[in-house]
PDB file of N, CA and C in Angstrom:
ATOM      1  N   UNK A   1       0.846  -1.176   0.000  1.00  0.00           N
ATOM      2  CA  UNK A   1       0.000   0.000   0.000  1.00  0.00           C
ATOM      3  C   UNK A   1       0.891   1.239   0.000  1.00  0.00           C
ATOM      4  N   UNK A   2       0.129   2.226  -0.897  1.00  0.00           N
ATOM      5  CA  UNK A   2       0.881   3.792  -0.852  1.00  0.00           C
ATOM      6  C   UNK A   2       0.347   4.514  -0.192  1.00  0.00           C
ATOM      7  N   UNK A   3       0.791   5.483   0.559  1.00  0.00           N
ATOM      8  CA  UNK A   3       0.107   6.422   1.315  1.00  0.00           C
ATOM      9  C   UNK A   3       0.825   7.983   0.578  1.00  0.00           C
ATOM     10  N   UNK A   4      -0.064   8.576   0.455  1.00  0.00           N
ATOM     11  CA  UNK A   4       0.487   9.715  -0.108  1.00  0.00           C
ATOM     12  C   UNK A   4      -0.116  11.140   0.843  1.00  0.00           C
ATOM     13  N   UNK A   5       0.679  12.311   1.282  1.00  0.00           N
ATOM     14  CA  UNK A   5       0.178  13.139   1.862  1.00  0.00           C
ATOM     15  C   UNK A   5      -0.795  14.398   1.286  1.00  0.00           C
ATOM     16  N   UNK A   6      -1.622  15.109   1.713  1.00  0.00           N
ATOM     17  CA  UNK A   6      -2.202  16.155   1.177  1.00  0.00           C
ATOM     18  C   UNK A   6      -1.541  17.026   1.277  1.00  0.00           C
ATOM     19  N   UNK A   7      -0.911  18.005   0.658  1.00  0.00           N
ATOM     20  CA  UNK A   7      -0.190  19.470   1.096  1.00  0.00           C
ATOM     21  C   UNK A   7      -1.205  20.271   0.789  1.00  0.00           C
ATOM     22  N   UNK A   8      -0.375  21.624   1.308  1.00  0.00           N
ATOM     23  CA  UNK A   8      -0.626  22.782   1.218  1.00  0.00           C
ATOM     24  C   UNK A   8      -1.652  23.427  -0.136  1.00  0.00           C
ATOM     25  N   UNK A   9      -2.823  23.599  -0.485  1.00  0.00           N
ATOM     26  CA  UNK A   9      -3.850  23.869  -1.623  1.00  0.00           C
ATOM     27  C   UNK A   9      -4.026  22.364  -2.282  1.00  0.00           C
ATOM     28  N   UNK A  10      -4.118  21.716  -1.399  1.00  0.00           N
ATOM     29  CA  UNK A  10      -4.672  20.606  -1.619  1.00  0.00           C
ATOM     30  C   UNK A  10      -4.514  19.543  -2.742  1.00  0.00           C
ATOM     31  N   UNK A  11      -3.106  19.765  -2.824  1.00  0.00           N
ATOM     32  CA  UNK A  11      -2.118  19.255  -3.591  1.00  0.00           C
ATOM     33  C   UNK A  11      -1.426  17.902  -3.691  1.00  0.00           C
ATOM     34  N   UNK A  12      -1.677  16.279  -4.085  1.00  0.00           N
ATOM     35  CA  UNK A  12      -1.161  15.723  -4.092  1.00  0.00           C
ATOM     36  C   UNK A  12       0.115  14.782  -5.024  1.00  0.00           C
ATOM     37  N   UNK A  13       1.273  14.398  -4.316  1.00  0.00           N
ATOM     38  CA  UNK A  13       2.044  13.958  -5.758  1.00  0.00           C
ATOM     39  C   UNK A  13       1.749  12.500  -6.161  1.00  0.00           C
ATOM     40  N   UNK A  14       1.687  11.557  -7.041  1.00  0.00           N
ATOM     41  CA  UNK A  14       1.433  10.296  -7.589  1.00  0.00           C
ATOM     42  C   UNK A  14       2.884   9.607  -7.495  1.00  0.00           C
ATOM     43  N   UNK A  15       2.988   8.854  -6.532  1.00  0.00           N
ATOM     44  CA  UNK A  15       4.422   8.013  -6.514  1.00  0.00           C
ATOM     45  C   UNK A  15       4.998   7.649  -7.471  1.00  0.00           C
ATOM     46  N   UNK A  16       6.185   7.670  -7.345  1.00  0.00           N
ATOM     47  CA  UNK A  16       6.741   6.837  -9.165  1.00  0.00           C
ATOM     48  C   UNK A  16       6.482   5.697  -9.029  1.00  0.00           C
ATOM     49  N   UNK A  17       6.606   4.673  -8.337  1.00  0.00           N
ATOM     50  CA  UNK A  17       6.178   3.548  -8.856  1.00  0.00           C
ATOM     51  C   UNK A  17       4.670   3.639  -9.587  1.00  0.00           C
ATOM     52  N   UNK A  18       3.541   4.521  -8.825  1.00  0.00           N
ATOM     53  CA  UNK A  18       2.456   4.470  -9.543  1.00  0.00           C
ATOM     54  C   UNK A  18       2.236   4.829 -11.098  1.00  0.00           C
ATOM     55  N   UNK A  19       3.448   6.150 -11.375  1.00  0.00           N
ATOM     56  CA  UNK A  19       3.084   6.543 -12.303  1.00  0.00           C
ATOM     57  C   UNK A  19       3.659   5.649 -13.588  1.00  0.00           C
ATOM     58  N   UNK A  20       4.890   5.292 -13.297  1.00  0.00           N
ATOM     59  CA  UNK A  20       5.775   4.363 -14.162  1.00  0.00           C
ATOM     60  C   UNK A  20       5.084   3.189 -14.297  1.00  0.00           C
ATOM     61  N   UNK A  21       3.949   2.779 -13.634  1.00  0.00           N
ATOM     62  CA  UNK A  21       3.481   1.198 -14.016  1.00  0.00           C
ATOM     63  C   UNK A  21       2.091   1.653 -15.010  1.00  0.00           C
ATOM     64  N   UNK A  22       1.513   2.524 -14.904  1.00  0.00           N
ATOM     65  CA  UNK A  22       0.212   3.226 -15.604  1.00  0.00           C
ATOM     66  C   UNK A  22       0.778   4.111 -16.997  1.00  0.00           C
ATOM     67  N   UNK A  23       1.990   4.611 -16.536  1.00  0.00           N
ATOM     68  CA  UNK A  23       2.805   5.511 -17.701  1.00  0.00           C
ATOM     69  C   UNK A  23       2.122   6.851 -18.041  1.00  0.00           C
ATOM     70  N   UNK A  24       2.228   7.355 -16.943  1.00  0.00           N
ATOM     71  CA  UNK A  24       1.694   8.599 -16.771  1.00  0.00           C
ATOM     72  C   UNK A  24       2.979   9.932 -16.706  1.00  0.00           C
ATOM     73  N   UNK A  25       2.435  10.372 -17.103  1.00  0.00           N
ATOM     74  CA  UNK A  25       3.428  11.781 -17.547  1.00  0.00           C
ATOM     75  C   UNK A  25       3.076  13.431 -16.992  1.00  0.00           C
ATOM     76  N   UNK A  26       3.553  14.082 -16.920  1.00  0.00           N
ATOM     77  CA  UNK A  26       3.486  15.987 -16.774  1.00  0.00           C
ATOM     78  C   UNK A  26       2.087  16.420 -17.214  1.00  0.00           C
ATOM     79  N   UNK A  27       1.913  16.194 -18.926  1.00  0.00           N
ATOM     80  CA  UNK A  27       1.200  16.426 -19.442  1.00  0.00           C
ATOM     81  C   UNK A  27      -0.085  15.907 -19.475  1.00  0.00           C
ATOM     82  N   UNK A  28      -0.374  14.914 -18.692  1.00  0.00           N
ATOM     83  CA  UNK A  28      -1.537  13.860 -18.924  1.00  0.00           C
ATOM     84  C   UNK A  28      -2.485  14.291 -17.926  1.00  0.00           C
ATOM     85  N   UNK A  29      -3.868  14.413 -18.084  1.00  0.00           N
ATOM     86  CA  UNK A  29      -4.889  14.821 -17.057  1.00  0.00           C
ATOM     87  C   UNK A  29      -5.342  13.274 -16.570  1.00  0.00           C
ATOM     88  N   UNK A  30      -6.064  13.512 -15.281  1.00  0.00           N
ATOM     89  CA  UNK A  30      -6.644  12.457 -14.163  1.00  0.00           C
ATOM     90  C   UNK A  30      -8.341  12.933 -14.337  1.00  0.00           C
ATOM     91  N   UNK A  31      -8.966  12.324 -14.545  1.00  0.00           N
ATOM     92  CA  UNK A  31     -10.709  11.778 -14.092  1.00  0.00           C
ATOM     93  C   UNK A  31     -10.282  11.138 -13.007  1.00  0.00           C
ATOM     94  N   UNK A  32     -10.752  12.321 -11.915  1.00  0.00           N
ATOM     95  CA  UNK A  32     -11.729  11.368 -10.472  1.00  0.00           C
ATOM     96  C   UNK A  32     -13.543  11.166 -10.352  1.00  0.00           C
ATOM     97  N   UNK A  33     -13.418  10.363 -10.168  1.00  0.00           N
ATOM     98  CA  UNK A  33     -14.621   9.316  -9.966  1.00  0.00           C
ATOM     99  C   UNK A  33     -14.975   8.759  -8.831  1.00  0.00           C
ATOM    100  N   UNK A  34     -16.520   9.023  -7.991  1.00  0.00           N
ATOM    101  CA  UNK A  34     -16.270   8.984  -6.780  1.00  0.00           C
ATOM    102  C   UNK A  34     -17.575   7.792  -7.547  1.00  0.00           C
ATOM    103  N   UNK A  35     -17.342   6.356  -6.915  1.00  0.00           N
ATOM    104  CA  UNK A  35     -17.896   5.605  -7.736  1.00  0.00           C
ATOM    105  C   UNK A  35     -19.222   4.810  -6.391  1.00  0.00           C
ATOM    106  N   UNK A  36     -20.311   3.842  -6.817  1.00  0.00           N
ATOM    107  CA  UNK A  36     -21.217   3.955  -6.231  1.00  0.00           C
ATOM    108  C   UNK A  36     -20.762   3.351  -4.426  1.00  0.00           C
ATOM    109  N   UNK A  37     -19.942   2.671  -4.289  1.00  0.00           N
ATOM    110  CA  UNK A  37     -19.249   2.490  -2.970  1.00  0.00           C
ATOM    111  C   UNK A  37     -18.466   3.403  -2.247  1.00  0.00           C
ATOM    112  N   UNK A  38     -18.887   4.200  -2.577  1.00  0.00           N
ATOM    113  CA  UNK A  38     -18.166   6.030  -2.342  1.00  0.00           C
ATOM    114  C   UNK A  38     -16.182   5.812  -2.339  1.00  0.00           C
ATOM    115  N   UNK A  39     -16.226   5.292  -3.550  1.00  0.00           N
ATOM    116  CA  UNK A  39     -14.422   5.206  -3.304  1.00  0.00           C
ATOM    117  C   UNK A  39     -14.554   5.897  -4.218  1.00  0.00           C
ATOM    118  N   UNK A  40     -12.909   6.250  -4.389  1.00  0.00           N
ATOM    119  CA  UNK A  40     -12.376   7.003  -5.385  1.00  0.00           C
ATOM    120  C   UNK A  40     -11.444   6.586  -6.359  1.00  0.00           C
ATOM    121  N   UNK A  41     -12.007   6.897  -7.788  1.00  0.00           N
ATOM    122  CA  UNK A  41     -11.540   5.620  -8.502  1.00  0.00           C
ATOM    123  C   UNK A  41     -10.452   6.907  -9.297  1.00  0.00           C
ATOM    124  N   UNK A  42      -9.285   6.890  -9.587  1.00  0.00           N
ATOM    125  CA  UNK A  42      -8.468   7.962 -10.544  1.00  0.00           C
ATOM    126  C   UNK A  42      -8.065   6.985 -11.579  1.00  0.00           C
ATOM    127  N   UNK A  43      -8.728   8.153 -12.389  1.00  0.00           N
ATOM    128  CA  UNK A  43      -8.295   7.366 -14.006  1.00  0.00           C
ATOM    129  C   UNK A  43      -7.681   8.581 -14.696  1.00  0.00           C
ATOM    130  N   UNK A  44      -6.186   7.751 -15.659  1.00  0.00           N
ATOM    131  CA  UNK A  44      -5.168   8.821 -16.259  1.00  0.00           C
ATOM    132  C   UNK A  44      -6.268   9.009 -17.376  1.00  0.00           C
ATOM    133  N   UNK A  45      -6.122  10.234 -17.678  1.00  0.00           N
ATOM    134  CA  UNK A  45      -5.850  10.060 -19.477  1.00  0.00           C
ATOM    135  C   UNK A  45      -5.006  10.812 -20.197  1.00  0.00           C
ATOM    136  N   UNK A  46      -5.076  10.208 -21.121  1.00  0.00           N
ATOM    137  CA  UNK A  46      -3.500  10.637 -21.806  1.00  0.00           C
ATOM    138  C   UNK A  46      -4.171  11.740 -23.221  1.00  0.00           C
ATOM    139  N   UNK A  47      -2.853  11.801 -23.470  1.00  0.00           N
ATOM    140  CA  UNK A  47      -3.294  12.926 -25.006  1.00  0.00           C
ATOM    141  C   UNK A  47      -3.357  12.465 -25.821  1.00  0.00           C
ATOM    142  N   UNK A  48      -4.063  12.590 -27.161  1.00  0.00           N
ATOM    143  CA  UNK A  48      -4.529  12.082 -28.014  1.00  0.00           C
ATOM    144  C   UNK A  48      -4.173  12.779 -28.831  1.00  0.00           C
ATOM    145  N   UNK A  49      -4.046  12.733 -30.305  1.00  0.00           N
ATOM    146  CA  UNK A  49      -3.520  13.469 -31.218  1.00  0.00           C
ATOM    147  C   UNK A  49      -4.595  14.375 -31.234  1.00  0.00           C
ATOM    148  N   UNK A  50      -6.137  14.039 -31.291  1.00  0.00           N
ATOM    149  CA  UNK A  50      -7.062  15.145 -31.627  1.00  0.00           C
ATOM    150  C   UNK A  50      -6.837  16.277 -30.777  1.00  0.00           C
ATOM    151  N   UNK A  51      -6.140  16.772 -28.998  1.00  0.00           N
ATOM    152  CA  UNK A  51      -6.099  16.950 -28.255  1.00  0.00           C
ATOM    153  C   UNK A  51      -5.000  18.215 -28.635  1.00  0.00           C
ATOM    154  N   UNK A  52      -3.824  17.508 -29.402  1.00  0.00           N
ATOM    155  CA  UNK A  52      -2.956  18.567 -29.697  1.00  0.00           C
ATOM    156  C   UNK A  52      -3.211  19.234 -31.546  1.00  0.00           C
ATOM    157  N   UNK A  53      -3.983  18.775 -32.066  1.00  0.00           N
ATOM    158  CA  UNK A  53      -4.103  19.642 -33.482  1.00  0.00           C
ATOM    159  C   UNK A  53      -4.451  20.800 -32.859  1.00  0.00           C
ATOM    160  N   UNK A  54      -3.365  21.703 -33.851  1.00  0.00           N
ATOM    161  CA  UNK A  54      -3.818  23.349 -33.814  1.00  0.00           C
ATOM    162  C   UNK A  54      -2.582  23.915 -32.760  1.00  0.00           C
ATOM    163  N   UNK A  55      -1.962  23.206 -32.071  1.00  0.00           N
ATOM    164  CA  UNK A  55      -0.871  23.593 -31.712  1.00  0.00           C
ATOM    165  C   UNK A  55       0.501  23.847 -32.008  1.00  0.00           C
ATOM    166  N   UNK A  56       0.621  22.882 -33.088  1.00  0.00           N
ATOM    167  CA  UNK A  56       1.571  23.161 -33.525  1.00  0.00           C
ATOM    168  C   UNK A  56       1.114  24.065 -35.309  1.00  0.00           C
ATOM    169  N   UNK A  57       1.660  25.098 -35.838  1.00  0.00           N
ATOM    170  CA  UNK A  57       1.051  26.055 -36.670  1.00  0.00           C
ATOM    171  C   UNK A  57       2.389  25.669 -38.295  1.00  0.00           C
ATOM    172  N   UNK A  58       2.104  24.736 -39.145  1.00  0.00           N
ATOM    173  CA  UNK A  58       2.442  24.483 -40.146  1.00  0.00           C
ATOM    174  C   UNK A  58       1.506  24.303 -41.189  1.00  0.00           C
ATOM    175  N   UNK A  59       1.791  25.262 -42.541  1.00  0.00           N
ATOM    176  CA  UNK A  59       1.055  25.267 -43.579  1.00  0.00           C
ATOM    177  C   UNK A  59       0.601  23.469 -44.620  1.00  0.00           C
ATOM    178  N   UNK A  60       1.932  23.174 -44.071  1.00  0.00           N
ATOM    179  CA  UNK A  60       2.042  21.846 -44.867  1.00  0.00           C
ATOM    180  C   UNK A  60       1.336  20.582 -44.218  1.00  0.00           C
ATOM    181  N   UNK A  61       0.945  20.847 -42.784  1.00  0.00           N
ATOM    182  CA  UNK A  61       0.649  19.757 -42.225  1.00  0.00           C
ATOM    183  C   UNK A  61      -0.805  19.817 -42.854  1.00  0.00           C
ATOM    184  N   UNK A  62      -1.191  18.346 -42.671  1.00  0.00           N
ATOM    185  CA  UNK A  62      -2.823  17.914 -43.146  1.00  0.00           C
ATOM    186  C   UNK A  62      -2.693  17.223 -42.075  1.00  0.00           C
ATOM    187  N   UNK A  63      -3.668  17.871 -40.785  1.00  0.00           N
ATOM    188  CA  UNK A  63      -3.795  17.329 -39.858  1.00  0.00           C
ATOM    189  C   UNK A  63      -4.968  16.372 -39.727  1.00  0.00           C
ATOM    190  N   UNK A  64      -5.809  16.065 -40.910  1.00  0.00           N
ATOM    191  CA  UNK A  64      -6.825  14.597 -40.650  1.00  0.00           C
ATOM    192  C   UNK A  64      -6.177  13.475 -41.416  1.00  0.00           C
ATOM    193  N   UNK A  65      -4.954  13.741 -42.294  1.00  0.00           N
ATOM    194  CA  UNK A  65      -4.060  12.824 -42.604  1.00  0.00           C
ATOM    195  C   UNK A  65      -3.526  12.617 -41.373  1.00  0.00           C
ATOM    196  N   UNK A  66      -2.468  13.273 -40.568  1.00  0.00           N
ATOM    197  CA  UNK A  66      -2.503  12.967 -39.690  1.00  0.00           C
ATOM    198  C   UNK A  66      -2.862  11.917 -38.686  1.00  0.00           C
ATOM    199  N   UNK A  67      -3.611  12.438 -38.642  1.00  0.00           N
ATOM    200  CA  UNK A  67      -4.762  11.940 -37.162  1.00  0.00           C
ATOM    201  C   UNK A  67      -4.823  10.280 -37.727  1.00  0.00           C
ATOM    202  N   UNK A  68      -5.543  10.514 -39.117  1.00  0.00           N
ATOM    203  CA  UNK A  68      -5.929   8.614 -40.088  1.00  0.00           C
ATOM    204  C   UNK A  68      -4.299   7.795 -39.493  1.00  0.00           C
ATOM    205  N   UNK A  69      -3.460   8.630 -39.869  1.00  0.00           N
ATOM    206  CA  UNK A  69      -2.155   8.036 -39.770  1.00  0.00           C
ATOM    207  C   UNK A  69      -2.020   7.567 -38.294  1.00  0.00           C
ATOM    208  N   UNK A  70      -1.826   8.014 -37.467  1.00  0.00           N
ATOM    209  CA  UNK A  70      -1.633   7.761 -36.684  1.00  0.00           C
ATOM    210  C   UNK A  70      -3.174   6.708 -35.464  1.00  0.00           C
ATOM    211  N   UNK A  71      -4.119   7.059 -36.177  1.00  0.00           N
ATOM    212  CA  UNK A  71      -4.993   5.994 -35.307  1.00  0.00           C
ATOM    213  C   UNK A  71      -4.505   4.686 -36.215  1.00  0.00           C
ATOM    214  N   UNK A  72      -4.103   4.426 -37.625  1.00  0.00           N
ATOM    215  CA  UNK A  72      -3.878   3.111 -38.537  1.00  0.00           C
ATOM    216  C   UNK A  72      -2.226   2.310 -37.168  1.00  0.00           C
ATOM    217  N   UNK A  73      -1.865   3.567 -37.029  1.00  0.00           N
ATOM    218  CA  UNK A  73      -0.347   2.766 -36.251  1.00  0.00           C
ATOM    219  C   UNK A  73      -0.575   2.583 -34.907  1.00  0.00           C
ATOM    220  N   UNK A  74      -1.904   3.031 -34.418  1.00  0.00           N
ATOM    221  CA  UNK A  74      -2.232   2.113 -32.652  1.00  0.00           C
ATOM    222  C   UNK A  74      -2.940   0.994 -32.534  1.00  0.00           C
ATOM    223  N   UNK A  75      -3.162   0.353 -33.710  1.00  0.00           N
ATOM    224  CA  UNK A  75      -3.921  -0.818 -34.120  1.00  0.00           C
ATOM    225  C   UNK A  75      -3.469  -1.409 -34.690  1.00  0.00           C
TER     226      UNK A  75
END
């Protein structure tokens, strides 16, 4: 078991072992879920390509090529 503390604005950190076995990163947001047994369930989620189009600003990119491309290579 992990025990992790609350700080100051109610701030907590995610242990490395937790984050390194889930593969969670800086950039990645958490869904909490207070589920019908009143626990608390934290789920990562990660970024998705749809998530970052428009951030990066190139004339040449075809970002729904893109996107096709890259959902064909997670499957």
């Amino acid at each position: 078991m992990v025990v992790t503390k609350i700080s100051k604005g109610y701030k907590i950190t995610i242990p490395k072992d937790i984050r390194q076995s889930i593969c969670i990163s800086e950039s990645d947001d958490i869904e909490w879920i207070i589920n019908e047994r009143n626990n608390i369930e934290i789920i990562p989620k990660k970024k998705s390509m749809m998530d970052i189009i428009g951030i990066i600003s190139d004339e040449d990119l075809d970002a729904v090529n893109e996107c096709e491309k890259a959902s064909r290579e997670n499957y």
